[in-house]
N, C-alpha and C. Protein backbone atom coordinates (compact mmCIF):
# COMPACT_ATOMS: atom_id res chain seq x y z
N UNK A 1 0.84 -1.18 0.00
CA UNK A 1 0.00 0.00 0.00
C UNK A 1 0.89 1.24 0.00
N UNK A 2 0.52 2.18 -1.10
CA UNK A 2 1.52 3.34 -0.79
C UNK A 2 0.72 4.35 -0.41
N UNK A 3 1.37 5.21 0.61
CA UNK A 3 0.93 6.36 1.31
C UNK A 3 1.71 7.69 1.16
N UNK A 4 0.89 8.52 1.33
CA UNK A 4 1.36 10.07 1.58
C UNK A 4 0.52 11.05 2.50
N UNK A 5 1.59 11.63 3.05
CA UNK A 5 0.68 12.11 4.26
C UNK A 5 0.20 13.54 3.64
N UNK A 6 -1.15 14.08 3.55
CA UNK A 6 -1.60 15.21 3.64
C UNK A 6 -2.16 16.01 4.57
N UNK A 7 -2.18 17.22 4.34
CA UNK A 7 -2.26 18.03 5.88
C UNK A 7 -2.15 19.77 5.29
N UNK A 8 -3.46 20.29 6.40
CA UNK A 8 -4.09 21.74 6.12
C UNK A 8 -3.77 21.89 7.70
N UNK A 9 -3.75 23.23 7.72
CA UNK A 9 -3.96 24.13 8.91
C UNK A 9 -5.35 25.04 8.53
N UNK A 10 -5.73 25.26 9.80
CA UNK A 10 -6.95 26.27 9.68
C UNK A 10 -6.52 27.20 11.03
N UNK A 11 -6.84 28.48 10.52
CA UNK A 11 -6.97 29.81 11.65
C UNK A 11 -7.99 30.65 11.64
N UNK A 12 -8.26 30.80 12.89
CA UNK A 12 -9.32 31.62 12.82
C UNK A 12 -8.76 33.27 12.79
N UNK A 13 -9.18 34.25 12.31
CA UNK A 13 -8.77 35.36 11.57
C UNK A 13 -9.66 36.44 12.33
N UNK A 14 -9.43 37.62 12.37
CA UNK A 14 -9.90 38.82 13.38
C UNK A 14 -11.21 38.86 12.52
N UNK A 15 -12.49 39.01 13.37
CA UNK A 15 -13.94 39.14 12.68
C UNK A 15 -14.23 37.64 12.78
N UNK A 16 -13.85 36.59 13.18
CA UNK A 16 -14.55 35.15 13.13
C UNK A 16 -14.37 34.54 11.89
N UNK A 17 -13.80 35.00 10.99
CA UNK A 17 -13.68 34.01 10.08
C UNK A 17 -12.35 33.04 9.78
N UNK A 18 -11.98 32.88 8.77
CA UNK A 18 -10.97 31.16 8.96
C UNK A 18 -10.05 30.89 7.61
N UNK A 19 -9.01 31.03 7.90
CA UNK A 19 -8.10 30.89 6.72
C UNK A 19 -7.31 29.24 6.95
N UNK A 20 -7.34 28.69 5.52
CA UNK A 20 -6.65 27.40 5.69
C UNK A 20 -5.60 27.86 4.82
N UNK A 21 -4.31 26.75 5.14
CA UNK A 21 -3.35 27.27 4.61
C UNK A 21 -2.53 25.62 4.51
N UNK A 22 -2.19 24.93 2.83
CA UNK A 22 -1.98 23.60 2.46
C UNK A 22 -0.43 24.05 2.63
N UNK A 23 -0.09 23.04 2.84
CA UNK A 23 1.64 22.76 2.99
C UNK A 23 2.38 23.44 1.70
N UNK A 24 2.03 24.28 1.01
CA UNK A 24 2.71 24.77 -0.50
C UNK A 24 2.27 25.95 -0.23
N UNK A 25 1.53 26.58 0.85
CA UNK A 25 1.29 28.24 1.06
C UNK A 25 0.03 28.59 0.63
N UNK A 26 -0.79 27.89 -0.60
CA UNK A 26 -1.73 28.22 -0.80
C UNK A 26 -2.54 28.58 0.40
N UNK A 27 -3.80 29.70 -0.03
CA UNK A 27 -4.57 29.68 1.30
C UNK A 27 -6.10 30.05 0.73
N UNK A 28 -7.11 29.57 1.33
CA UNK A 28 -8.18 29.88 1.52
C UNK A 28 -9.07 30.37 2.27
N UNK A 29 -9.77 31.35 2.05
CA UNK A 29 -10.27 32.04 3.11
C UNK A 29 -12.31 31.94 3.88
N UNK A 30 -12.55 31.27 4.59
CA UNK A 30 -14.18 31.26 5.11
C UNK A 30 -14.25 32.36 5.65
N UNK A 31 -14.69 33.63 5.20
CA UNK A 31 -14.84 34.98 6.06
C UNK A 31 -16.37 34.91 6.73
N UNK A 32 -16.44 35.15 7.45
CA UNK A 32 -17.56 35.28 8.62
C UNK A 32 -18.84 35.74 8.17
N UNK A 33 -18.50 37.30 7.55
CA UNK A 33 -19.57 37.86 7.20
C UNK A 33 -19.72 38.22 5.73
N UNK A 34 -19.60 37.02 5.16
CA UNK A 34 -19.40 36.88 3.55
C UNK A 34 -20.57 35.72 2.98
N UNK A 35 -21.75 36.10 2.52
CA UNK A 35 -22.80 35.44 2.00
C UNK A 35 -22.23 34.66 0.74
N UNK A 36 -21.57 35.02 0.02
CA UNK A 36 -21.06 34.62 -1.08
C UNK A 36 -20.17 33.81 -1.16
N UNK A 37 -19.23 34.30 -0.10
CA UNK A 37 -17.80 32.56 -0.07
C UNK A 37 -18.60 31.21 0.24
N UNK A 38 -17.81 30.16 0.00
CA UNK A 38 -18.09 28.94 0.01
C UNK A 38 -18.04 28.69 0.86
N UNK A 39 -19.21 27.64 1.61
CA UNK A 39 -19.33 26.92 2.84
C UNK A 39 -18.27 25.93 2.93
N UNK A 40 -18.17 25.43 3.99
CA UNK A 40 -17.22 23.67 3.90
C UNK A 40 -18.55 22.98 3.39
N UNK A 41 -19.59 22.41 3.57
CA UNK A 41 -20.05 21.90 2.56
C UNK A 41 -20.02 22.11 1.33
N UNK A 42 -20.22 23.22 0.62
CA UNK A 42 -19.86 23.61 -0.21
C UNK A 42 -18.43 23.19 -1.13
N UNK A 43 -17.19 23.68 -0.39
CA UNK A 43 -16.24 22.79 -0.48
C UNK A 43 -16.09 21.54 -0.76
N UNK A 44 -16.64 20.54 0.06
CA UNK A 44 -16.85 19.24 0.09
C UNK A 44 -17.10 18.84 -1.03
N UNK A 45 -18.38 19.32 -1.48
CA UNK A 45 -19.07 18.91 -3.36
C UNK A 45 -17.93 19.48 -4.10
N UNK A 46 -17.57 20.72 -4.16
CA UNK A 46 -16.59 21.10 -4.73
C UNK A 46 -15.36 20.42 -4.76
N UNK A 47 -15.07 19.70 -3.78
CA UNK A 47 -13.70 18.92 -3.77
C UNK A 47 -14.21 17.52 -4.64
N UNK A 48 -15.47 16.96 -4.15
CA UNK A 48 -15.67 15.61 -5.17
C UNK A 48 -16.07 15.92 -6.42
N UNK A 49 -16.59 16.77 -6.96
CA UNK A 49 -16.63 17.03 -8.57
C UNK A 49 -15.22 17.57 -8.90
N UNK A 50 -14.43 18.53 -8.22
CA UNK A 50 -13.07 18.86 -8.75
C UNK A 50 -12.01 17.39 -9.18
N UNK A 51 -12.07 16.46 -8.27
CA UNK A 51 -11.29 15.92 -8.24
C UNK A 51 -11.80 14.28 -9.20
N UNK A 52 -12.94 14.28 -9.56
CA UNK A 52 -13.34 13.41 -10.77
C UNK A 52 -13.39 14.24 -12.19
N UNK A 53 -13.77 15.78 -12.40
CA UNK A 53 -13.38 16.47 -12.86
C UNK A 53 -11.86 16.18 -13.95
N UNK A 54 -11.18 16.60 -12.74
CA UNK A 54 -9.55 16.77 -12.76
C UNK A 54 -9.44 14.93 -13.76
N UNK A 55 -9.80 14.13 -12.74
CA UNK A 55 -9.01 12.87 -13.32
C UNK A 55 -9.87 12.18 -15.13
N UNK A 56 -11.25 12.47 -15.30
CA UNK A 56 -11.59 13.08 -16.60
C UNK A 56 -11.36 13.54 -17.61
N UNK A 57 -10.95 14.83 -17.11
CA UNK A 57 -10.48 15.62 -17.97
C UNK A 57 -9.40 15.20 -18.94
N UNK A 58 -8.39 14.97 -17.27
CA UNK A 58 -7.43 14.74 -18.05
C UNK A 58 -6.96 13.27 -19.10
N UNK A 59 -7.88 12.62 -19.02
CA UNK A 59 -7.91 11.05 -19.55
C UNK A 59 -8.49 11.27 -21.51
N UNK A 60 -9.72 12.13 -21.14
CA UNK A 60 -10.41 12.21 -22.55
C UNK A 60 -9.41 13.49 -23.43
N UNK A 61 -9.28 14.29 -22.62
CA UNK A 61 -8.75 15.39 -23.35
C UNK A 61 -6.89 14.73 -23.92
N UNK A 62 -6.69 13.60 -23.80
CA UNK A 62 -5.65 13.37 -24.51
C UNK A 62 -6.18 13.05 -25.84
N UNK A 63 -7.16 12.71 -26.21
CA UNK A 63 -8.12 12.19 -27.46
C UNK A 63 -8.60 13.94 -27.97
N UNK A 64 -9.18 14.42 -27.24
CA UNK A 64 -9.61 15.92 -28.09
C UNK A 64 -9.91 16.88 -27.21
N UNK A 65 -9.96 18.11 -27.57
CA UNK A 65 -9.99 19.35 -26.65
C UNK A 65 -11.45 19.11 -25.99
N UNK A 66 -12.70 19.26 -24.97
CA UNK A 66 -14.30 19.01 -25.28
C UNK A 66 -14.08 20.64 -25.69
N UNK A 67 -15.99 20.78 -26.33
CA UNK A 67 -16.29 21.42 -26.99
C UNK A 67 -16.90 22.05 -25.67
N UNK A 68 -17.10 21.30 -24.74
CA UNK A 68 -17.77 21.66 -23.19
C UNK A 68 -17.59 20.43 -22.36
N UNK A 69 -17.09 21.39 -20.89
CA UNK A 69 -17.25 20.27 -20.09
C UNK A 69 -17.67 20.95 -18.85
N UNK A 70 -18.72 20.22 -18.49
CA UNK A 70 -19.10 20.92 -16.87
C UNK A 70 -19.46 19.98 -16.32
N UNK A 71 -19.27 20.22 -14.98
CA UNK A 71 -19.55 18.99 -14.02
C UNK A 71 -20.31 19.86 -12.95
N UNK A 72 -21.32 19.28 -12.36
CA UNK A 72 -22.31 20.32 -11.28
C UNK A 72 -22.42 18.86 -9.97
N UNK A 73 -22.42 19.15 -8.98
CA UNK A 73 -22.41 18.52 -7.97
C UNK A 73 -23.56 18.78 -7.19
N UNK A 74 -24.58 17.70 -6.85
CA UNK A 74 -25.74 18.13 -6.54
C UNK A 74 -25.81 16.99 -5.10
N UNK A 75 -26.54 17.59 -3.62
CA UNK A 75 -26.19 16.97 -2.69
C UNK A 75 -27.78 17.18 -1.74
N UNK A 76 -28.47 16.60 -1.17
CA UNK A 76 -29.29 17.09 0.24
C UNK A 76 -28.90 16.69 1.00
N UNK A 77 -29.25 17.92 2.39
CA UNK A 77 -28.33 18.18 3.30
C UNK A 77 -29.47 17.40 4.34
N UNK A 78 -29.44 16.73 5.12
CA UNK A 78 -30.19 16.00 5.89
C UNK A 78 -29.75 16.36 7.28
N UNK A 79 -30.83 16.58 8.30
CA UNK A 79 -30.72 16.79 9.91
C UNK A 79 -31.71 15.72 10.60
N UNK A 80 -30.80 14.99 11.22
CA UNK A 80 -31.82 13.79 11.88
C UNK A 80 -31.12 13.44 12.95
N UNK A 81 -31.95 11.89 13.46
CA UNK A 81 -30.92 11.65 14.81
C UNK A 81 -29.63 11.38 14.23
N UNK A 82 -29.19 11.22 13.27
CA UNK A 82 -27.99 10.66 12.98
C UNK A 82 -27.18 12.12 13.15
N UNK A 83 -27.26 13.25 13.20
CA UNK A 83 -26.63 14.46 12.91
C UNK A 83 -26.72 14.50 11.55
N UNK A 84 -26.44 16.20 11.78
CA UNK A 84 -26.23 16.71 10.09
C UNK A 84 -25.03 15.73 8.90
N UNK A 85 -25.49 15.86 7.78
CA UNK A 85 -25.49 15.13 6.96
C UNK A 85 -25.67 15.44 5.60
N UNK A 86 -25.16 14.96 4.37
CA UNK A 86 -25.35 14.98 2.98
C UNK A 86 -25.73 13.43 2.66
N UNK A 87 -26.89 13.29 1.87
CA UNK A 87 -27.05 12.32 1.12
C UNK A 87 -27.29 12.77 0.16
N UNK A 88 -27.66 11.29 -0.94
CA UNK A 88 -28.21 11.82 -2.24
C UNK A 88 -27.21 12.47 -3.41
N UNK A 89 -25.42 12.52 -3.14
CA UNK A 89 -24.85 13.03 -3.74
C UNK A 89 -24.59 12.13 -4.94
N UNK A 90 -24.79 13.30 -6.35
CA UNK A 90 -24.60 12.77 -7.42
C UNK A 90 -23.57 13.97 -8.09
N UNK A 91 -23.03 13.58 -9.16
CA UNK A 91 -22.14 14.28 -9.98
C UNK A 91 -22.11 14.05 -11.70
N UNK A 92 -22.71 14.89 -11.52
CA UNK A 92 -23.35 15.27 -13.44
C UNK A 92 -22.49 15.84 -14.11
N UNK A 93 -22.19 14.65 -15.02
CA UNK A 93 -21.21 15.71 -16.79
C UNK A 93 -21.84 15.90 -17.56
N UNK A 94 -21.77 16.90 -18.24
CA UNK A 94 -22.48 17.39 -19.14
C UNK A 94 -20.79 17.67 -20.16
N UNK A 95 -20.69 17.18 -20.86
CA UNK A 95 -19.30 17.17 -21.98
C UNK A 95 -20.25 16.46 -23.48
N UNK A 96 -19.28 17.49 -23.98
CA UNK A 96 -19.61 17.64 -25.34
C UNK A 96 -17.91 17.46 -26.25
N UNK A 97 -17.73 17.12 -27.17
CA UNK A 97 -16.42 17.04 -27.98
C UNK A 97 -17.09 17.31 -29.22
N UNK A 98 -15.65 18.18 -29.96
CA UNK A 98 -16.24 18.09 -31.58
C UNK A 98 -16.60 16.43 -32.09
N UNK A 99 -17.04 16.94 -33.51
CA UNK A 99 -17.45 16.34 -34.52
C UNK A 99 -16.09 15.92 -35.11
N UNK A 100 -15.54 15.15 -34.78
CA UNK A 100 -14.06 14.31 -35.85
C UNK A 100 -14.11 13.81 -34.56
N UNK A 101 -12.99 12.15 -35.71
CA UNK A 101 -12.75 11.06 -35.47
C UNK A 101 -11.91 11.48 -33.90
N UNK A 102 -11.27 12.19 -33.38
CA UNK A 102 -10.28 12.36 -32.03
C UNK A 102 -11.81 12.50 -30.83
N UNK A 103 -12.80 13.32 -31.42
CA UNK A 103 -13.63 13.77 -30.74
C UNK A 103 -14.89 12.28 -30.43
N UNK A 104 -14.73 11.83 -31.21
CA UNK A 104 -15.45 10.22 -31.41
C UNK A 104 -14.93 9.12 -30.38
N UNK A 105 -13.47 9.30 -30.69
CA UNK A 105 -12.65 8.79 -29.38
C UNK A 105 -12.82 8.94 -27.93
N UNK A 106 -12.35 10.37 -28.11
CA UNK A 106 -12.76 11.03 -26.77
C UNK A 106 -14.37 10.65 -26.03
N UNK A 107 -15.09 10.94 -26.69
CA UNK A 107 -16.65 10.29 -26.44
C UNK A 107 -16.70 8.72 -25.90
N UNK A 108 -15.88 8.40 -26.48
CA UNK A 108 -16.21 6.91 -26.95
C UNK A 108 -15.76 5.99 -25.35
N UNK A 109 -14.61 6.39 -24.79
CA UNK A 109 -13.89 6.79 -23.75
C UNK A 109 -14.27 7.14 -22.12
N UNK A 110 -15.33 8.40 -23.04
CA UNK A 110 -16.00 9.44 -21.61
C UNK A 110 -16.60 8.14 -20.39
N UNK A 111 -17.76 7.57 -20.96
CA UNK A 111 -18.26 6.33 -19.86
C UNK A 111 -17.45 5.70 -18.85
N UNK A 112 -16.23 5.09 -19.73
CA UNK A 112 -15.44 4.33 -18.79
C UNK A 112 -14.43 5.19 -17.83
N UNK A 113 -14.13 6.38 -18.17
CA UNK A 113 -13.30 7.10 -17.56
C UNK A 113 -13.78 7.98 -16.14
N UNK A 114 -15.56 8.37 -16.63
CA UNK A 114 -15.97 8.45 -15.55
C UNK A 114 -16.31 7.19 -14.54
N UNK A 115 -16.74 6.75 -14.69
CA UNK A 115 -16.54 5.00 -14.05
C UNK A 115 -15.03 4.57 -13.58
N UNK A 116 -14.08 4.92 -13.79
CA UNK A 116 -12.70 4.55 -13.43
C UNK A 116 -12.36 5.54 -12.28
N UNK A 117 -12.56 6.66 -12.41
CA UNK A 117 -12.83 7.80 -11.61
C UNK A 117 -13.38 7.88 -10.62
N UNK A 118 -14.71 7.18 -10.30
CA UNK A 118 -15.37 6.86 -9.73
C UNK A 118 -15.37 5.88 -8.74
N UNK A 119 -14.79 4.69 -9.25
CA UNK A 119 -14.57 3.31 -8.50
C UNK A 119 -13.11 3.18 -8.25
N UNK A 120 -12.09 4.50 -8.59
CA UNK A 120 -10.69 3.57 -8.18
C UNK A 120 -9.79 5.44 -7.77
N UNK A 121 -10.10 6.19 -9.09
CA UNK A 121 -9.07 7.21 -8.79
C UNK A 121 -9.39 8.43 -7.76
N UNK A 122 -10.59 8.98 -8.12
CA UNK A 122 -10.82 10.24 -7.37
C UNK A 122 -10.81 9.97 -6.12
N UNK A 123 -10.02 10.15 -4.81
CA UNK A 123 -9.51 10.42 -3.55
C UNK A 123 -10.65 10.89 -2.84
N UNK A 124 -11.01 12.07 -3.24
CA UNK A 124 -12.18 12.76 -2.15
C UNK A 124 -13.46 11.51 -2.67
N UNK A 125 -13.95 11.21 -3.55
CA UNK A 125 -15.39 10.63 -3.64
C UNK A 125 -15.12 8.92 -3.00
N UNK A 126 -14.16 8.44 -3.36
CA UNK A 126 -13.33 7.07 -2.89
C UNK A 126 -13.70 7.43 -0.98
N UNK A 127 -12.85 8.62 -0.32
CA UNK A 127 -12.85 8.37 1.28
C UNK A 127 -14.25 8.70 1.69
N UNK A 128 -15.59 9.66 0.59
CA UNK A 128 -16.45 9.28 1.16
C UNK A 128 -17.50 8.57 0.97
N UNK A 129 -17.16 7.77 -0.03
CA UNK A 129 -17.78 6.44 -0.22
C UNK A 129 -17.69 5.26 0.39
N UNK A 130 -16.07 5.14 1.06
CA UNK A 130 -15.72 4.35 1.99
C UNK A 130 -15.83 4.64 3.28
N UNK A 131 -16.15 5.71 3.73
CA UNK A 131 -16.49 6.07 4.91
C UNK A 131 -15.39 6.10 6.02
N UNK A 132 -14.67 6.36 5.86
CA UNK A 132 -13.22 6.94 6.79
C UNK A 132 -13.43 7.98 8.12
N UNK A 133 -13.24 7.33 9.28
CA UNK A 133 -13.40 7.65 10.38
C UNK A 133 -12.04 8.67 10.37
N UNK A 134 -12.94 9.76 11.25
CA UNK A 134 -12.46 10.96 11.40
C UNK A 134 -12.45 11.32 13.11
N UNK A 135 -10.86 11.79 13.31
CA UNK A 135 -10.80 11.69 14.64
C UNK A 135 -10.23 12.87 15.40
N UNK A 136 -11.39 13.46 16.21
CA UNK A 136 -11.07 14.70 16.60
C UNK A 136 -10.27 14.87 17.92
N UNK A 137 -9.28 15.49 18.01
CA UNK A 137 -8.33 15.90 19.41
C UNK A 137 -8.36 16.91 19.61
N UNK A 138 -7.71 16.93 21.11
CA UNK A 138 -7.29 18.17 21.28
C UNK A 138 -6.16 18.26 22.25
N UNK A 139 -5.00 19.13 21.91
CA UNK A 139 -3.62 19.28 22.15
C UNK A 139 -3.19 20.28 23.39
């Protein structure tokens, strides 16, 4: 089994809101009083369509440029005894490729690649499909 360790920091920032910051400096920001930034749920869908997206993309687009590709991530948010919750998550392509033989390919392709994506490569939809226990401390 090969492994690699990944790892975010999160801070909370003057006004209540929350900057994460990935081991390469990147950073992202949850501001407090910002209707418009992205939730961590939000995130979440965003991380499992990015990252079947990403491994997609890059599989068909060696066959042809698409003519369109969008992926929309659609989720209900459920509150019960179990605690809050997402079910119901699905992830819709909508891809289009030209008209020539590369673009025929590419098409031809799309099914299994989302399906490969699905059942083996994408990381975020894989840990929450498998359900990976998450373990909270404190230091």
């Amino acid at each position: 089994m090969a492994t690699q360790h990944r790892s975010i920091t999160i801070e909370r920032t003057p006004g209540g809101g929350h900057t994460v910051t990935n081991s390469r400096g990147g950073q992202l920001t949850f501001p407090a009083d910002d209707n418009t930034a992205f939730t961590p749920v939000e995130l979440l869908l965003a991380a499992i369509g990015g990252c079947t997206a990403l491994d997609v993309a890059a599989l068909t687009s060696r066959r042809a440029e698409p003519d369109r590709f969008v992926v929309q991530v659609n989720a209900t948010k459920v509150r019960d005894e179990g605690g809050n919750r997402l079910t119901d998550i699905e992830v819709v392509f909508r891809v289009a490729f030209p008209d020539t033989p590369e673009g025929d390919a590419a098409r031809a392709i799309l099914p299994d690649m989302v399906k490969r994506s699905h059942d083996r490569l994408c990381t975020v939809s894989r840990t929450v499909e498998l359900g990976t226990p998450v373990a909270s401390l404190i230091e």
